[in-house]
Protein backbone atom coordinates (compact mmCIF):
# COMPACT_ATOMS: atom_id res chain seq x y z
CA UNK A 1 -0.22 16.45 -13.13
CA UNK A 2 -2.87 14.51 -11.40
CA UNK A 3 -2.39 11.22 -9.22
CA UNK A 4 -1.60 8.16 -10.80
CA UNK A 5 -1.96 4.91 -8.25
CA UNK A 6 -1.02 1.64 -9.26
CA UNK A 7 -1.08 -1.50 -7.38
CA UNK A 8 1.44 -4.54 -7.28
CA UNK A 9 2.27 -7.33 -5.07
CA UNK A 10 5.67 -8.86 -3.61
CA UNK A 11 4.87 -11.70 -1.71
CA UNK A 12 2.78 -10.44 1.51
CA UNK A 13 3.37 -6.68 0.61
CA UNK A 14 0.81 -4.92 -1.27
CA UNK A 15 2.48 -1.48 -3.05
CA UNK A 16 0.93 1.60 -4.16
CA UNK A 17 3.30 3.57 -6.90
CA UNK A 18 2.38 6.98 -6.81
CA UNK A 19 3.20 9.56 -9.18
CA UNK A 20 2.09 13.21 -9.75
CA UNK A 21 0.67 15.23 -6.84
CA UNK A 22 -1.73 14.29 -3.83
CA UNK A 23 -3.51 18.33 -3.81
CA UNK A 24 -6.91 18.33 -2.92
CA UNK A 25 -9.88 15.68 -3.93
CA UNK A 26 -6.82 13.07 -5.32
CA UNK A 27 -6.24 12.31 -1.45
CA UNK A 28 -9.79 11.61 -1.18
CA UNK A 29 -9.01 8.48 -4.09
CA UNK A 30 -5.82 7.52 -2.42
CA UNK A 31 -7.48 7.62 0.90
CA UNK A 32 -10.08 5.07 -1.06
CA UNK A 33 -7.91 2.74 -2.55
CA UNK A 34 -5.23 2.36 0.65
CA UNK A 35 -8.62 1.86 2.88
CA UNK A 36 -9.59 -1.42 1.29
CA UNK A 37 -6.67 -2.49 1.19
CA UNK A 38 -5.95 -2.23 4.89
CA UNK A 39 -9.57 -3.32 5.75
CA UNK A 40 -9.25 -6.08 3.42
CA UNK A 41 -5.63 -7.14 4.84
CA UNK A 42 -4.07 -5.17 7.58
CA UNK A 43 -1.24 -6.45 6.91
CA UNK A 44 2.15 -4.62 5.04
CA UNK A 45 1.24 -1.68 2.89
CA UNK A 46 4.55 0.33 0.83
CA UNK A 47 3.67 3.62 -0.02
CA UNK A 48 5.99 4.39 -3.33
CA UNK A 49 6.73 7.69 -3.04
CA UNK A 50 9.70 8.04 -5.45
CA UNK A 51 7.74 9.76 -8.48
CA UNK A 52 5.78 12.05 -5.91
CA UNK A 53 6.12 15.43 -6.92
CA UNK A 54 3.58 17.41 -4.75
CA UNK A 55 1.69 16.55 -1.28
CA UNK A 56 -0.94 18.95 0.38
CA UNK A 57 -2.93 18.63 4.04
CA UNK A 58 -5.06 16.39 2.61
CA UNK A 59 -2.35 14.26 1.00
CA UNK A 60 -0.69 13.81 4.45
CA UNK A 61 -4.01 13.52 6.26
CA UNK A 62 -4.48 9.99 4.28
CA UNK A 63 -0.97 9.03 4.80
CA UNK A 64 -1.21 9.44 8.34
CA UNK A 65 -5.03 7.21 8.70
CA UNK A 66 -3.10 4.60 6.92
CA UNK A 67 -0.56 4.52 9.61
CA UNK A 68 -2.51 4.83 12.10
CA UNK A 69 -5.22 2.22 11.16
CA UNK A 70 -2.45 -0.40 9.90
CA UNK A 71 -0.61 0.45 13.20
CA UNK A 72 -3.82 0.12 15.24
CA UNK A 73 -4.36 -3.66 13.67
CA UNK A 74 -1.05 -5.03 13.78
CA UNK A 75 0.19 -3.85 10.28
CA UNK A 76 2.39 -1.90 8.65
CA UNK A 77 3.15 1.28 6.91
CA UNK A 78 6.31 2.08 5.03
CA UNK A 79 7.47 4.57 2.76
CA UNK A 80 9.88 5.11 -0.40
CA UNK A 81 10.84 8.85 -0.41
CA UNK A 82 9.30 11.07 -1.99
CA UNK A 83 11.47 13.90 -3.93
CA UNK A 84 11.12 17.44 -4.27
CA UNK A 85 8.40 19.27 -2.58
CA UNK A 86 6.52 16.19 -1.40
CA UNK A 87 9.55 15.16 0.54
CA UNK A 88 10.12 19.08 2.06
CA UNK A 89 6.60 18.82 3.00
CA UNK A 90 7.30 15.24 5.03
CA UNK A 91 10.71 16.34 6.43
CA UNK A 92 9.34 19.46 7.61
CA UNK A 93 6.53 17.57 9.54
CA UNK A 94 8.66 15.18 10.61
CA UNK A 95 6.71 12.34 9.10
CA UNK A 96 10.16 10.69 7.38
CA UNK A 97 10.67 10.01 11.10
CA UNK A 98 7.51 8.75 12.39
CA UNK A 99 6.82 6.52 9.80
CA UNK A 100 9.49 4.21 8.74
CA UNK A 101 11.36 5.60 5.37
CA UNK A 102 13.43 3.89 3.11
CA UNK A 103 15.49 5.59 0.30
CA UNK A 104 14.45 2.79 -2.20
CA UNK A 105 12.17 -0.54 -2.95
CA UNK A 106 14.66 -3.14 -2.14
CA UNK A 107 15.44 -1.86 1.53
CA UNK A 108 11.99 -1.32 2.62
CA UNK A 109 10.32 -4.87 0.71
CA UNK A 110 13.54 -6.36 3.19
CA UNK A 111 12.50 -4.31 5.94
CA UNK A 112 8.99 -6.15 6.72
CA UNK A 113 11.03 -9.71 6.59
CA UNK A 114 11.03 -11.11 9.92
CA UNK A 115 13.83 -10.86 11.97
CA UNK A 116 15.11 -14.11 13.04
């Protein structure tokens, strides 16, 4: 199954469902549509991982410049987690540490609410 990426809004967080696999030229599109979004506002950015099936090297490699560059301009990165493979592949490179990880929508959307 290829990627599927849709888009959605909750309040100042911009989400990305993704479902399928990320193998190969489909990180190359994800890598697309998460790059406007962060040059556009580098703000908060919610990776939805939960329907993942499959990540490659590329699929991480995209993951990771969206960290980076959100982290680099004051924004932020969080994840849903994956299942299956996909969330092997992120355990075993330790990237369910590095970048923040929720187990579903309504802790990480609370997450990025200030803290008072």
């Amino acid at each position: 199954m290829s990627l599927q990426i849709s888009t959605r809004q909750f309040n100042d967080v911009t989400i990305l469902d993704l479902r399928g696999s990320l193998l190969g030229t489909e990180g190359e599109r994800l890598r697309v549509v998460s790059k406007s979004f962060v040059d556009i506002d580098p703000g908060k950015l919610l990776f939805n991982l939960t329907e993942l099936r499959q990540i490659d090297s590329s699929g991480i490699c995209v993951v990771v410049q969206a960290h980076l560059s959100l982290k680099k301009r004051g924004g932020n990165l969080k994840l849903i987690t994956p299942q299956g493979q996909a969330r092997d592949t992120l355990m075993v490179l330790h990237l369910l540490d590095i970048i923040p990880t929720f187990e579903n929508e309504a802790q990480a959307l609370a997450s990025f609410a200030p803290k008072n």
